[in-house]
N, C-alpha and C. Protein backbone atom coordinates (compact mmCIF):
# COMPACT_ATOMS: atom_id res chain seq x y z
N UNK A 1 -2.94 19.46 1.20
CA UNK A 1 -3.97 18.76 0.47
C UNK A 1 -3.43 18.16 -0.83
N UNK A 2 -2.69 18.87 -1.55
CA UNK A 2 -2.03 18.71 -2.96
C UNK A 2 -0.94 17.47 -2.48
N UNK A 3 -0.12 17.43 -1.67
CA UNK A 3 0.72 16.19 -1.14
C UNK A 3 -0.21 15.27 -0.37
N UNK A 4 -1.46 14.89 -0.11
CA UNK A 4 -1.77 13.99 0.44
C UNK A 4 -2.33 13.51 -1.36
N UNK A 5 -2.68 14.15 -1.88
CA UNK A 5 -3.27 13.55 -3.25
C UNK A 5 -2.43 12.71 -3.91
N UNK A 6 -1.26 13.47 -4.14
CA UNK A 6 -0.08 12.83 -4.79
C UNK A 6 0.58 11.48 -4.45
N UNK A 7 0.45 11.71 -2.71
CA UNK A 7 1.00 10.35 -2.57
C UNK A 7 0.11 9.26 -2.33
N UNK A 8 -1.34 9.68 -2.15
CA UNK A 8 -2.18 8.53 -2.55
C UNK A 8 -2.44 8.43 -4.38
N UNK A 9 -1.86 8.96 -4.72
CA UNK A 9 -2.04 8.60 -6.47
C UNK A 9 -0.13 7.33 -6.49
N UNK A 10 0.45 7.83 -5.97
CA UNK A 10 1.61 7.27 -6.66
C UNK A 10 1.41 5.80 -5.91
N UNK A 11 0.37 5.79 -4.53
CA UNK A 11 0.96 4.44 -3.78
C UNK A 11 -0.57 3.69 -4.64
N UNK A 12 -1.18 4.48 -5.56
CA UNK A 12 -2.21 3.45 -6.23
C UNK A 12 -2.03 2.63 -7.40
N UNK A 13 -0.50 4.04 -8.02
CA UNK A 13 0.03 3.37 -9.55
C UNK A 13 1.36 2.50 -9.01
N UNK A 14 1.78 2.27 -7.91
CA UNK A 14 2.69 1.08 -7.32
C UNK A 14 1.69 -0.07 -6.84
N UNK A 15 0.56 -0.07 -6.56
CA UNK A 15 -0.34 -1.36 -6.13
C UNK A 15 -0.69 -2.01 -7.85
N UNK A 16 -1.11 -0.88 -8.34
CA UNK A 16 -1.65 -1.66 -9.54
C UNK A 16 -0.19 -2.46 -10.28
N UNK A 17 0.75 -1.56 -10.46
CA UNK A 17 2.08 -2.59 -11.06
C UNK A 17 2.39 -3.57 -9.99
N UNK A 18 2.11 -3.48 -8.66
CA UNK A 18 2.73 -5.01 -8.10
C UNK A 18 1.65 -5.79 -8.87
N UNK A 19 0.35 -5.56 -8.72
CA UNK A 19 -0.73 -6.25 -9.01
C UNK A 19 -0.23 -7.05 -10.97
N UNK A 20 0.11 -6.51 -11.65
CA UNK A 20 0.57 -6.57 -12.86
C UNK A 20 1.60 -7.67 -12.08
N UNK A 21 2.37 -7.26 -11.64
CA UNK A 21 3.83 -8.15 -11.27
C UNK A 21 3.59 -9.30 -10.92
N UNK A 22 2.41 -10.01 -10.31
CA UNK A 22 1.65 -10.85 -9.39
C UNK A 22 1.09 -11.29 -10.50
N UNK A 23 0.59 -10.76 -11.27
CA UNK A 23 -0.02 -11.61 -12.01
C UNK A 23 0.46 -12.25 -13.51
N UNK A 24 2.29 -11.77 -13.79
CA UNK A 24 2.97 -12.38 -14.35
C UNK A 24 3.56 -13.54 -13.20
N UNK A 25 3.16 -14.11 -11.98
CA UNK A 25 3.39 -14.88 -11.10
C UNK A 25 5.05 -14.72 -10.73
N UNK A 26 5.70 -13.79 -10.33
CA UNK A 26 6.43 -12.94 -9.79
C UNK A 26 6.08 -12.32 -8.40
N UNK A 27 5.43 -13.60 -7.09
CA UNK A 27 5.28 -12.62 -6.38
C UNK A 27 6.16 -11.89 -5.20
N UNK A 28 7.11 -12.35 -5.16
CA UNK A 28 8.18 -11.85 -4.46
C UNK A 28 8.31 -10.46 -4.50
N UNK A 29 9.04 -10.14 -6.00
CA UNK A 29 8.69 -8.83 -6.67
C UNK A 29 7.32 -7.97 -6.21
N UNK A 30 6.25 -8.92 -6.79
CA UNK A 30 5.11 -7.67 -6.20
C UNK A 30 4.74 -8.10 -5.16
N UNK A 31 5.49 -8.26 -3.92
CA UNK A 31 4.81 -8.27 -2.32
C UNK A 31 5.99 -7.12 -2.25
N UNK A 32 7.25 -7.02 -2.37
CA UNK A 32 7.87 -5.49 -2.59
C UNK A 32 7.17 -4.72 -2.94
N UNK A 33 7.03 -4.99 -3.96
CA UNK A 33 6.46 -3.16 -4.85
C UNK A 33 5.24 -2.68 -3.76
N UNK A 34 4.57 -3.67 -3.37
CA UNK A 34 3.22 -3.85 -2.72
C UNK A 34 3.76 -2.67 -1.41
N UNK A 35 4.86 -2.92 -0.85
CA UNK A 35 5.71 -2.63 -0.01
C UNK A 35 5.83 -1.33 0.31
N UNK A 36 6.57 -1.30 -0.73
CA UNK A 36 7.04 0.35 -1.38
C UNK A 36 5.63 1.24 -1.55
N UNK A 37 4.91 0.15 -2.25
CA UNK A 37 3.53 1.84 -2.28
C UNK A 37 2.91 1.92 -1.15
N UNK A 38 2.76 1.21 -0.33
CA UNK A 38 2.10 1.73 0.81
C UNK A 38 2.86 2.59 1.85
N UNK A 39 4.11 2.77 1.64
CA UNK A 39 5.00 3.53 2.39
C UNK A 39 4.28 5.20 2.31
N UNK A 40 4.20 5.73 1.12
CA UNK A 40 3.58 6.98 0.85
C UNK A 40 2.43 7.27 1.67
N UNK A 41 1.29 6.38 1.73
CA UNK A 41 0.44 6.56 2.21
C UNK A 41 0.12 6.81 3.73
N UNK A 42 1.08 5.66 4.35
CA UNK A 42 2.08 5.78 5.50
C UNK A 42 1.91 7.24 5.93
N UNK A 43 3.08 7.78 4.97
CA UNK A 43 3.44 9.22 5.91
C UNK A 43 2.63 9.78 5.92
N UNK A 44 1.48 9.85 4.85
CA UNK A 44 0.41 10.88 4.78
C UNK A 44 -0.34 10.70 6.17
N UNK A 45 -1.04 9.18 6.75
CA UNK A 45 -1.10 9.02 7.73
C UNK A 45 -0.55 9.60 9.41
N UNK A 46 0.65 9.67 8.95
CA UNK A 46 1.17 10.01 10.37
C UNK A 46 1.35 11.34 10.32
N UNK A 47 1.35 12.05 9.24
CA UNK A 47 1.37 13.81 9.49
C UNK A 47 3.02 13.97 8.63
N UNK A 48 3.89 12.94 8.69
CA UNK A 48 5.00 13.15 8.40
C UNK A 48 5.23 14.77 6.99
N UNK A 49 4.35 13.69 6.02
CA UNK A 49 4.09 14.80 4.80
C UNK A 49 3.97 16.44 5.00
N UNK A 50 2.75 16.31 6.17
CA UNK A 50 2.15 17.70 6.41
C UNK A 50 3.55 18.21 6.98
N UNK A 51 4.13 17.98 7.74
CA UNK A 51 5.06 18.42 8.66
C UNK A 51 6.29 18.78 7.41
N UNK A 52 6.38 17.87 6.54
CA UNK A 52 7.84 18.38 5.95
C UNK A 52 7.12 19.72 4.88
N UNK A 53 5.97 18.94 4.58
CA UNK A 53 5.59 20.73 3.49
C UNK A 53 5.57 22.02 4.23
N UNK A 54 5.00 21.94 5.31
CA UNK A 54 5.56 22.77 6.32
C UNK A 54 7.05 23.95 6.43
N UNK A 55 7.90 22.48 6.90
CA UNK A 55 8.82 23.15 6.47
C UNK A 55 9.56 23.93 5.47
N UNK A 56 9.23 22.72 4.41
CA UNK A 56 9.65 23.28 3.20
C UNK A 56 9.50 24.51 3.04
N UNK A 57 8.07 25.21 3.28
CA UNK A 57 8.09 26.46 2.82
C UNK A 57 7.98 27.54 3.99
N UNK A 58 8.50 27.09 4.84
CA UNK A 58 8.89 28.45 6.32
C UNK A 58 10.18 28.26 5.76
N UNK A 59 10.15 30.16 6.05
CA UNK A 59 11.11 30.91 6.10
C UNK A 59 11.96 30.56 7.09
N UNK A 60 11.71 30.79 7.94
CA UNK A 60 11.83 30.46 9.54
C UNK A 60 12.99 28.89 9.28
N UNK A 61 12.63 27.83 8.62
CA UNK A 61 13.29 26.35 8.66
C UNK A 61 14.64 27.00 7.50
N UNK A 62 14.50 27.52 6.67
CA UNK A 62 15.22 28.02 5.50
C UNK A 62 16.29 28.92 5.87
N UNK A 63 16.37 29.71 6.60
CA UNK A 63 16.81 30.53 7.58
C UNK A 63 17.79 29.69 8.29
N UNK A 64 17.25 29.01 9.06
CA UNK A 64 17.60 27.90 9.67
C UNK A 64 18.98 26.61 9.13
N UNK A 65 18.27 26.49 7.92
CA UNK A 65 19.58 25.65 6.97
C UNK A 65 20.88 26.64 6.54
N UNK A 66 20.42 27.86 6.34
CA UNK A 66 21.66 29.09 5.66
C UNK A 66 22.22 29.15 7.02
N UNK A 67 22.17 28.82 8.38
CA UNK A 67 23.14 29.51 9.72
C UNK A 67 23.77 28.35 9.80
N UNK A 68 23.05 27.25 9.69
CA UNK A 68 23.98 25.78 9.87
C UNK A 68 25.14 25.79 8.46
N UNK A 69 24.74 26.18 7.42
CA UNK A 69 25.24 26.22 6.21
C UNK A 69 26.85 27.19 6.60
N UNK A 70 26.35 28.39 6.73
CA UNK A 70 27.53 29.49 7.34
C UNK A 70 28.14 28.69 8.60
N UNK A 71 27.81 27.70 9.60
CA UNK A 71 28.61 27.65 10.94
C UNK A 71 29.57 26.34 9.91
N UNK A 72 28.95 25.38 8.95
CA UNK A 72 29.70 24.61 8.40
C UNK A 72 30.98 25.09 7.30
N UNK A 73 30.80 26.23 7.01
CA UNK A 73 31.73 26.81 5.88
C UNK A 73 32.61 27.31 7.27
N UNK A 74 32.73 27.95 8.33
CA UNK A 74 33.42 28.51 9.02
C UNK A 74 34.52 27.30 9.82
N UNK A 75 33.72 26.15 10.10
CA UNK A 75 34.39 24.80 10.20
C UNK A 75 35.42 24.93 9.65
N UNK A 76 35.21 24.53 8.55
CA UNK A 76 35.90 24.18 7.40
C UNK A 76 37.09 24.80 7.35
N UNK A 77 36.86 26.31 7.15
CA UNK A 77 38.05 27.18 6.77
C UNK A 77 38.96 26.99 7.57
N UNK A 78 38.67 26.90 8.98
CA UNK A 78 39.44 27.39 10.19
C UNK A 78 39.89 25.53 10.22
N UNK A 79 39.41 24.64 9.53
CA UNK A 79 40.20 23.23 9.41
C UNK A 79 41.49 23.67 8.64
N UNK A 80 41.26 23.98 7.47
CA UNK A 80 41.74 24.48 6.42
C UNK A 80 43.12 25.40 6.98
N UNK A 81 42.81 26.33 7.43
CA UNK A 81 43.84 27.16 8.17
C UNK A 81 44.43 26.91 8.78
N UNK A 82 44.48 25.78 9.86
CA UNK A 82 45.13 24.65 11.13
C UNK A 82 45.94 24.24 10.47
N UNK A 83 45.67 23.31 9.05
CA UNK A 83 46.11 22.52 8.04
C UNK A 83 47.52 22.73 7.91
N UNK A 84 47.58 24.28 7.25
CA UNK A 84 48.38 24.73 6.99
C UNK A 84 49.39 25.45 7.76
N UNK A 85 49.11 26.00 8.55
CA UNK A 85 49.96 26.66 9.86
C UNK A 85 51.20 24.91 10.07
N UNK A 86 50.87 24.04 10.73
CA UNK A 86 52.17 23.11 10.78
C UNK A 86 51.20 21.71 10.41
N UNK A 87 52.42 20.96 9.96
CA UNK A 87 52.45 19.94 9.23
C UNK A 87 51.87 18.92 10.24
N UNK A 88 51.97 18.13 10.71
CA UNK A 88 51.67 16.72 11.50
C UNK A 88 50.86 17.46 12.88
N UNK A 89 50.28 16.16 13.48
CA UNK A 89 50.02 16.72 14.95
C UNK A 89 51.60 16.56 15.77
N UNK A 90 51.93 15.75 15.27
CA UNK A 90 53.18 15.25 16.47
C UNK A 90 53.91 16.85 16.50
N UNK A 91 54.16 17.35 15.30
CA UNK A 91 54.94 18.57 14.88
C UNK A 91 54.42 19.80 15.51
N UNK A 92 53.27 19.35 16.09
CA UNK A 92 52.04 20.94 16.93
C UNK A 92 52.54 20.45 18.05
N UNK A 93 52.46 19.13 18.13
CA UNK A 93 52.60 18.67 19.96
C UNK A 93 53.97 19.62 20.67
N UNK A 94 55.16 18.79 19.68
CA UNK A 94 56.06 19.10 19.94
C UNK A 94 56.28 20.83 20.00
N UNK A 95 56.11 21.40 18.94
CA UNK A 95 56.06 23.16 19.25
C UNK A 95 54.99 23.51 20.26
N UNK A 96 54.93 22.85 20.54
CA UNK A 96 53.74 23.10 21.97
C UNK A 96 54.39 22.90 23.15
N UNK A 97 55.31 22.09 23.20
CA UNK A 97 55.95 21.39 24.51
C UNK A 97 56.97 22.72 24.79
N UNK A 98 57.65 22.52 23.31
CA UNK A 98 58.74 23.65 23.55
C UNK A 98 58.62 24.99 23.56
N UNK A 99 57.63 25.42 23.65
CA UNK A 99 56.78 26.90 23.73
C UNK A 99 57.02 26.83 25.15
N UNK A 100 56.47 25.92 26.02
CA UNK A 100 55.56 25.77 27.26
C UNK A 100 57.23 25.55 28.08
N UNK A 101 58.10 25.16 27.86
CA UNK A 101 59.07 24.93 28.31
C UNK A 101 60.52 26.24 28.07
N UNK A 102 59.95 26.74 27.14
CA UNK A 102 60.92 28.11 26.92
C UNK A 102 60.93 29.02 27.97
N UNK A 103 61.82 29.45 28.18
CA UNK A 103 61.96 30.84 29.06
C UNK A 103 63.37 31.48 28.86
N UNK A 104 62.80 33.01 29.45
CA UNK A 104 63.60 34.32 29.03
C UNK A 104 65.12 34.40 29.61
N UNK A 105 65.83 34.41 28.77
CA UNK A 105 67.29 34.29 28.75
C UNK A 105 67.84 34.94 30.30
N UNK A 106 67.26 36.17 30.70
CA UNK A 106 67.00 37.29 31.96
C UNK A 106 66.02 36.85 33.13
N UNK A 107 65.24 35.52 32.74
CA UNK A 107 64.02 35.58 33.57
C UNK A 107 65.14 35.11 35.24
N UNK A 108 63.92 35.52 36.07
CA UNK A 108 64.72 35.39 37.98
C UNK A 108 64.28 33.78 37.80
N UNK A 109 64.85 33.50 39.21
CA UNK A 109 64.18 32.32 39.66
C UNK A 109 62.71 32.52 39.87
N UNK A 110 61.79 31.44 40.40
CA UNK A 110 60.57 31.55 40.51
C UNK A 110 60.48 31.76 42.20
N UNK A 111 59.72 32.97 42.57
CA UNK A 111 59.63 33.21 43.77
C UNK A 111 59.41 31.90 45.12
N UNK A 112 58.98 30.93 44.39
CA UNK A 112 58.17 30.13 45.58
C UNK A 112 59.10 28.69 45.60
N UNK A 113 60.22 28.93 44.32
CA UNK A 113 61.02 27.63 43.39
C UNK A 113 62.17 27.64 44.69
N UNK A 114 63.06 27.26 44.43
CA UNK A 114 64.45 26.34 44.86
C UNK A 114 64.90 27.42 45.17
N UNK A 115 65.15 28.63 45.05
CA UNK A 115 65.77 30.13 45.38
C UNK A 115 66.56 30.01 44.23
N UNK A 116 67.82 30.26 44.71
CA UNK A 116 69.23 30.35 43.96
C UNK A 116 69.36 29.49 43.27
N UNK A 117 70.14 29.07 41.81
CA UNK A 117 70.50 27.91 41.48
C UNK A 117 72.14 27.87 41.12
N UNK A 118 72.77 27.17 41.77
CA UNK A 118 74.14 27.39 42.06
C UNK A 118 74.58 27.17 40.41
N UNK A 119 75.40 27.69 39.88
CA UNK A 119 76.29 27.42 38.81
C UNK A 119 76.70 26.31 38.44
N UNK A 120 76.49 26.00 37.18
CA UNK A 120 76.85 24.65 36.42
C UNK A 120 78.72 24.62 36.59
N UNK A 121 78.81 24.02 36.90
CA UNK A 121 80.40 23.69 37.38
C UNK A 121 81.33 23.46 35.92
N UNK A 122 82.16 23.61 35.56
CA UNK A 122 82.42 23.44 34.34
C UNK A 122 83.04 22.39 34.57
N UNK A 123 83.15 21.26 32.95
CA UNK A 123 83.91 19.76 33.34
C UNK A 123 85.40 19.51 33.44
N UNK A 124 85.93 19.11 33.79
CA UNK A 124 87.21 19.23 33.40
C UNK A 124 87.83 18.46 32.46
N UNK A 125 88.69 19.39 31.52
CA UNK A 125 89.10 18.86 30.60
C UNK A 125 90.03 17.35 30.45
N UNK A 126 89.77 16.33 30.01
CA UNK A 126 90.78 14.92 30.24
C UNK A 126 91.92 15.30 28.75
N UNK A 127 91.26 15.51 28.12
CA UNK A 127 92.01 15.59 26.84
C UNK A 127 92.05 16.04 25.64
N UNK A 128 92.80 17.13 24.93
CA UNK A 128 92.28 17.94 23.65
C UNK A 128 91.41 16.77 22.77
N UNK A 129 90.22 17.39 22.34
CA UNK A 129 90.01 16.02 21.11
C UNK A 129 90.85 16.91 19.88
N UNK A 130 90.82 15.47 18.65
CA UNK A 130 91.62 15.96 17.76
C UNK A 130 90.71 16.87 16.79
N UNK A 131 90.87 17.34 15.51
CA UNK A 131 90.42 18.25 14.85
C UNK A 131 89.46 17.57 14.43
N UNK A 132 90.09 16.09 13.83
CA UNK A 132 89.45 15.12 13.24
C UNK A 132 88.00 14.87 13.14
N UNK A 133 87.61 14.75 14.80
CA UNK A 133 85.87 14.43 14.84
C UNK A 133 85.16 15.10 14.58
N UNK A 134 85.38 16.52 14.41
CA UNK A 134 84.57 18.12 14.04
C UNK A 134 83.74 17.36 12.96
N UNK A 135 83.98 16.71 11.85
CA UNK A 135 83.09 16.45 10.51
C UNK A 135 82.19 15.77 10.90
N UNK A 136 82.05 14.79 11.82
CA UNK A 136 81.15 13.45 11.60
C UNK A 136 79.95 14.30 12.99
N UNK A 137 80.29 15.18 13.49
CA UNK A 137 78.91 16.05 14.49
C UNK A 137 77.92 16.53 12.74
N UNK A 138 78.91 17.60 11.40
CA UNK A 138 77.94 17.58 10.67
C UNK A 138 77.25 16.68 9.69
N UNK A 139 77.66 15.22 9.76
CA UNK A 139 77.41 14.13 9.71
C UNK A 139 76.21 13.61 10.35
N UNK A 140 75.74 13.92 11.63
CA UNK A 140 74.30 13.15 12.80
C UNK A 140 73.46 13.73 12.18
N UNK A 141 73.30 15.20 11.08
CA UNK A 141 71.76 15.72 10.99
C UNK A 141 72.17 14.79 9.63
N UNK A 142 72.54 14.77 8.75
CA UNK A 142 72.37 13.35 7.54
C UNK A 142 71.76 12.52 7.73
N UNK A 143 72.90 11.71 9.20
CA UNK A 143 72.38 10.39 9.12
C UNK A 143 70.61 10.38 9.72
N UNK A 144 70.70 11.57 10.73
CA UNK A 144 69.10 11.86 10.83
C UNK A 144 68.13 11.65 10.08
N UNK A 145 68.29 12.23 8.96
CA UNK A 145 67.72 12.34 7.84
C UNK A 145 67.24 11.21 7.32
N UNK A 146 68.20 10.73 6.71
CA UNK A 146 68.42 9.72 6.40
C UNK A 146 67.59 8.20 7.13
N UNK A 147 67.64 8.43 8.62
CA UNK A 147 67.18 7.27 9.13
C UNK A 147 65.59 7.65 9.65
N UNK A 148 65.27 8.81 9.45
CA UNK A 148 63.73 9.65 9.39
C UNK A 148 62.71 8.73 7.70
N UNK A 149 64.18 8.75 6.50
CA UNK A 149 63.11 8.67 5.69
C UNK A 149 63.84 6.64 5.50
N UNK A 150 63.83 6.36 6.40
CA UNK A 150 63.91 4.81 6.07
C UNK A 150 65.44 4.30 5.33
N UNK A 151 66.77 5.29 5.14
CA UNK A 151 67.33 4.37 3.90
C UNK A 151 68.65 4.66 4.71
């Protein structure tokens, strides 16, 4: 009752200022304002009002905002926590691939797989390399580096 009063008081003191506005011959302005106050009255009309005072004061709707409130803080954290565990997605992908692709130094073949897997043949040697090239292998994680950050 107290919100249907109110908003027929406020959409009467917005008619009378368009009305003011209109009659400084401004009526653009007051066919807006005109606009705007009848909106209030509006909701009172359709129940909208009744329905949100309603809510407003159930427990029950209030209740209601504090579980959505708690499921949004729990979001969050557990964003928060992802965040930090590894850096990039590409950087999850990848420790993901190589998780999924690891296996136990001891593990058998796979019962249903290829059986046996014959021995990697070793290559044969063409020619000692010299001592020389040993530096420029710890040289590739540099230039890695290096060509990771652009320079």
């Amino acid at each position: 009752m107290i919100a249907e009063t109110v908003c027929s008081a406020v959409s009467a003191a917005g008619l009378g200022i368009a009305a003011v506005t209109a009659y400084r011959k401004r009526f653009l302005a007051a066919t807006r304002l005109a606009a705007y106050s009848l909106v209030p009255v509006g909701l009172v009309m359709t129940g909208v009002v009744g329905w949100l005072a309603d809510t407003a004061f159930s427990v029950k709707a209030w209740a209601g905002f504090g579980v959505l409130g708690v499921a949004w803080l729990l979001f969050m954290t557990t964003r928060a926590v992802e965040r930090r565990r590894v850096g990039t997605r590409e950087e999850r992908k990848a420790a993901k691939a190589a998780q999924s692709e690891a296996v136990a130094p001891a593990a058998s073949a796979p019962s249903l797989g290829q059986g046996i897997r014959p021995a990697a043949k070793p290559e044969p040697k063409a020619k000692a390399k010299p001592k020389a090239a040993a530096p420029t292998e710890d040289f590739s994680d540099i230039e890695a580096i290096l060509k990771k950050h652009g320079i």
